[in-house]
Protein backbone atom coordinates (compact mmCIF):
# COMPACT_ATOMS: atom_id res chain seq x y z
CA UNK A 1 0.00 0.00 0.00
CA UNK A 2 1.13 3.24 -0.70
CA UNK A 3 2.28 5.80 2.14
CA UNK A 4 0.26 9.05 3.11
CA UNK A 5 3.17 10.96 2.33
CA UNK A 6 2.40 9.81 -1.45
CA UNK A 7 -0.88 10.11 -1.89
CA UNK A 8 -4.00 12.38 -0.35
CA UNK A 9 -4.79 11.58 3.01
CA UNK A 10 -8.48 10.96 2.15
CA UNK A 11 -7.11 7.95 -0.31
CA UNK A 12 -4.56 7.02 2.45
CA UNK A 13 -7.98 6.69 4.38
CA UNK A 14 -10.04 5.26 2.25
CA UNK A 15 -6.79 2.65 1.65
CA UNK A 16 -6.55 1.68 5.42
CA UNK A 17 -10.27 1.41 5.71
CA UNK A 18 -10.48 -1.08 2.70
CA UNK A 19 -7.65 -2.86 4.70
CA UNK A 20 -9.86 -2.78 7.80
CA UNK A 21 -13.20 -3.66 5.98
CA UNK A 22 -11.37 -6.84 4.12
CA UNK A 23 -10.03 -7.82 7.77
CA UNK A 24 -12.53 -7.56 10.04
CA UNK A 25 -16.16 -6.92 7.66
CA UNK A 26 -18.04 -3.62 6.87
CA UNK A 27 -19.68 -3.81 9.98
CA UNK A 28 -17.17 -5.12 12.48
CA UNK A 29 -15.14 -1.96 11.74
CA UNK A 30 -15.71 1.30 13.85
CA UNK A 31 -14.87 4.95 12.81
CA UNK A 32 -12.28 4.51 15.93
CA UNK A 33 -10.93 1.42 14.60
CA UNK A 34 -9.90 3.54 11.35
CA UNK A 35 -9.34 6.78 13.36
CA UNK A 36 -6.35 4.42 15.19
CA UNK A 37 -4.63 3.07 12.18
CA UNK A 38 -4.60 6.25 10.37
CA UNK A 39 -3.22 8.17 13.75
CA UNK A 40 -6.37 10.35 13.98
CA UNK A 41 -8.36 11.23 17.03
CA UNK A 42 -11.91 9.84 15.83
CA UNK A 43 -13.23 12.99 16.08
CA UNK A 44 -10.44 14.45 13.52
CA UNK A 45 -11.09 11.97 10.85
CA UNK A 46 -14.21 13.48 10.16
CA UNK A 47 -12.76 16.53 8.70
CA UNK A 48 -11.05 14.15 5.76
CA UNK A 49 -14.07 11.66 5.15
CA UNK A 50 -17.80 12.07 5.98
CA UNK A 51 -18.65 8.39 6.63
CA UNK A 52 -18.10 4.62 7.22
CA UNK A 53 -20.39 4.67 4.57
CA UNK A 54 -18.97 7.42 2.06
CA UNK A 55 -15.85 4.92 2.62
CA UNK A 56 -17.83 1.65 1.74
CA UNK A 57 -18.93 3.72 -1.41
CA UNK A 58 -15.81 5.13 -2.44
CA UNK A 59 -14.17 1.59 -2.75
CA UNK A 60 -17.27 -0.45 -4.38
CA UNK A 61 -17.88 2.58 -6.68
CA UNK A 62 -13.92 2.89 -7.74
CA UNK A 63 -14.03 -1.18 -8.21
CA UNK A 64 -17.42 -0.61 -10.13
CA UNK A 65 -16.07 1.84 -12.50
CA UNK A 66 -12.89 0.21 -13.34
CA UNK A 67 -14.58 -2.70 -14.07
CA UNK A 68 -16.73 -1.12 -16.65
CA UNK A 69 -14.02 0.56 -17.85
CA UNK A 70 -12.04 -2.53 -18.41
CA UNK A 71 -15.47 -4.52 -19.97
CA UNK A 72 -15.52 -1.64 -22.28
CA UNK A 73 -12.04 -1.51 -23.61
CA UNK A 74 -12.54 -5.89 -24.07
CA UNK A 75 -15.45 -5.09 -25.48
CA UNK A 76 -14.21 -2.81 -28.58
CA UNK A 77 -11.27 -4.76 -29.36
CA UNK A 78 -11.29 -6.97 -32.65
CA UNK A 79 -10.12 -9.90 -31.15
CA UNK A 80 -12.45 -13.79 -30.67
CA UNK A 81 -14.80 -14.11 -28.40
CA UNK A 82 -11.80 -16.77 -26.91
CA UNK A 83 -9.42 -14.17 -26.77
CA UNK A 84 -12.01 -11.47 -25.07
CA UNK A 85 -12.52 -13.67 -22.27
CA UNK A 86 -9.06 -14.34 -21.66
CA UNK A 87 -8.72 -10.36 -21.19
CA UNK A 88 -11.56 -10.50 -18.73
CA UNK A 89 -9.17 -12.83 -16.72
CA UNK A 90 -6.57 -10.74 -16.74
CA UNK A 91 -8.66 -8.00 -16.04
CA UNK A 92 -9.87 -9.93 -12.92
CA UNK A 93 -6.26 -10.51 -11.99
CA UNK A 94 -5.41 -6.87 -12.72
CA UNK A 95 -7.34 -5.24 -10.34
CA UNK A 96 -6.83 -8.61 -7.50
CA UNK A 97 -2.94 -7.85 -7.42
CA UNK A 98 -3.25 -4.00 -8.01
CA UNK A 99 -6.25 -3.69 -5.10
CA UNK A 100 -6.48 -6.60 -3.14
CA UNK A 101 -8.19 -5.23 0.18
CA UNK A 102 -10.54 -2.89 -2.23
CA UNK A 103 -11.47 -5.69 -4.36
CA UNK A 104 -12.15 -8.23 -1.97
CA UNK A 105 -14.49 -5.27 -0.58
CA UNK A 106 -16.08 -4.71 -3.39
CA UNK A 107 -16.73 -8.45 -3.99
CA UNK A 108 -18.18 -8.96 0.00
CA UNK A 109 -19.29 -6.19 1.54
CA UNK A 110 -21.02 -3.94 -1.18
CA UNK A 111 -24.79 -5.31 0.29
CA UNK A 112 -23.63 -2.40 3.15
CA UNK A 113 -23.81 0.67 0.45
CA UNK A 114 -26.33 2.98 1.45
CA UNK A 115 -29.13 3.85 -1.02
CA UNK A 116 -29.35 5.36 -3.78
CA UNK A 117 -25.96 4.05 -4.19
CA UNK A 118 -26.24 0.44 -3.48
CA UNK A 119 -29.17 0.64 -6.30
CA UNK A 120 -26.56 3.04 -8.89
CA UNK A 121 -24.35 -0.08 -7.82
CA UNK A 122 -26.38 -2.97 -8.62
CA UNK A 123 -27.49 -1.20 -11.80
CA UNK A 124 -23.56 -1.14 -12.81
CA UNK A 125 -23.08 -5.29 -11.56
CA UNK A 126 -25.66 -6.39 -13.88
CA UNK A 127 -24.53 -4.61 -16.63
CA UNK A 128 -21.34 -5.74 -16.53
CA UNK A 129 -22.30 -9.64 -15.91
CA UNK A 130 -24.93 -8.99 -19.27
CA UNK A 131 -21.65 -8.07 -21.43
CA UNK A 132 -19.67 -10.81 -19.52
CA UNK A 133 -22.54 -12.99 -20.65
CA UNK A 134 -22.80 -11.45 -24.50
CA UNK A 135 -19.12 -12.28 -24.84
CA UNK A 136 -19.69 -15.57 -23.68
CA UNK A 137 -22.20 -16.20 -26.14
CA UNK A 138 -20.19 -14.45 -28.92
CA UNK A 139 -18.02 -17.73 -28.46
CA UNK A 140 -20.45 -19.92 -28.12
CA UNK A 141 -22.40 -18.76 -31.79
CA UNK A 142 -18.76 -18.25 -33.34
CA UNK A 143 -18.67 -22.36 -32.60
CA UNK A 144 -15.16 -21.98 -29.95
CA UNK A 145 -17.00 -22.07 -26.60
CA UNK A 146 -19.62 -25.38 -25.78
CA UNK A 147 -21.95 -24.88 -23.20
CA UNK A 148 -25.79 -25.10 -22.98
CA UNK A 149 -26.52 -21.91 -20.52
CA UNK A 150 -24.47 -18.86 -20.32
CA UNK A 151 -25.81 -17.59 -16.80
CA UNK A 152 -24.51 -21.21 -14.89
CA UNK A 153 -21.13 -21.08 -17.08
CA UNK A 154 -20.73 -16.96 -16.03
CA UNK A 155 -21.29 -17.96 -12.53
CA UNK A 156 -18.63 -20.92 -12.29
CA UNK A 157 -16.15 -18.25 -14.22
CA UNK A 158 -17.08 -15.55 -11.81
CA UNK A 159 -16.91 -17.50 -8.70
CA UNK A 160 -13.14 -19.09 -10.10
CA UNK A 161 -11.81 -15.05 -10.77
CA UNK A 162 -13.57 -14.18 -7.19
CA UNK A 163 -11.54 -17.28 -5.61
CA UNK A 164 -8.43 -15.68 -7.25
CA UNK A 165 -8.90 -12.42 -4.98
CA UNK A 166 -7.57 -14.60 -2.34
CA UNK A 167 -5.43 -17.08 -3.76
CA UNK A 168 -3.30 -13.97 -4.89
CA UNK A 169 -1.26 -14.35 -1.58
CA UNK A 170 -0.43 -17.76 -2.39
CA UNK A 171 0.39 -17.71 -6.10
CA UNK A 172 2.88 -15.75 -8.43
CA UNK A 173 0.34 -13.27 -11.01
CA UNK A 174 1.86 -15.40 -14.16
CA UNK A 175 1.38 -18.59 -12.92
CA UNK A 176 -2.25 -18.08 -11.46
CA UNK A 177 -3.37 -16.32 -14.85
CA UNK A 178 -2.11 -19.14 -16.65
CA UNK A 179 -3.63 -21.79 -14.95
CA UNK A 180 -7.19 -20.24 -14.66
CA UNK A 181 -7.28 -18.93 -18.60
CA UNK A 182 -6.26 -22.19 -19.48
CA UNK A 183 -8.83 -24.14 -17.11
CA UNK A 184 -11.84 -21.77 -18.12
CA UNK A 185 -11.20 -22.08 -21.51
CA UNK A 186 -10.39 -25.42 -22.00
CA UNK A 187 -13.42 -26.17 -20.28
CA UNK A 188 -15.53 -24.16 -22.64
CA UNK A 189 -13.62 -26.01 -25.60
CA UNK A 190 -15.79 -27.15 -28.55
């Protein structure tokens, strides 16, 4: 993680409090429990964030956002269906070894957000797991993927790159993206 003396002290904040979130849940986490790790009086943190819940936000929203972002750029490129989902790996495994604490945040503790963000939130999820879906089925109709449904096939994919947020400790980047591009797509082989 990066220092305070490198970046703002909000993002310094809203880095420890992913930390804190990923260690001990959304909700077993106190204002004072951040206020400590940062070196903050409780009271003083408040003039750098307005909320546990502006925190929550912050991370799931960032994570949100770079996800589209990253579906999006997949999504233009002229490359196979084959070849689009093995960029969705590595996008997975992009933002796993780049954020781990924010992402395994994202992934577990976004049923916290408050509203209207938690619906602006959802709203993003499913639109991302429709294109992850459309590229599946790009494969599928170009006659390189076999599978009968594409919404029990996204969810074994999804639930192998979410497993990956914490087998990141364990495993060297290359040798983790290998083995899961190669699994997923051998097992959606025609």
């Amino acid at each position: 993680m990066k220092t305070a003396s490198t970046i703002s002290k909000k993002q310094f904040i809203i880095n420890v409090a992913a930390d804190l979130f990923k260690e001990k849940g959304y909700s077993g986490t106190s204002i004072r429990d951040l206020a400590s790790k940062v070196g903050l009086e409780p009271s003083s943190i408040y003039s750098h964030i307005k909320s546990k819940e502006e925190l929550l936000s912050e991370i799931c929203m960032d994570c949100a956002g770079q996800f589209t972002q990253g579906i999006e750029k997949v999504l233009r490129l002229n490359i196979s269906a084959r070849k689009k989902l093995k960029a969705l790996i590595s996008l997975h495994l992009d933002m796993a070894f780049a954020n781990p604490a924010s992402v395994t945040v994202f992934n577990d503790e976004w049923r916290h957000l408050p509203e209207p963000i938690l619906e602006d939130f959802i709203l993003l999820r499913k639109e991302y797991e429709k294109k992850f879906r459309k590229i599946l089925n790009e494969g599928k109709d170009e006659g390189k993927f076999n599978f009968e449904n594409s919404e029990i096939v996204f969810n074994i994919i999804i639930k192998s790159l979410s497993w990956s947020y914490t087998a990141i400790k364990k495993y060297k980047r290359e040798d983790l993206e290998s083995e899961l591009s190669d699994f997923i797509l051998n097992a959606l082989n025609k």
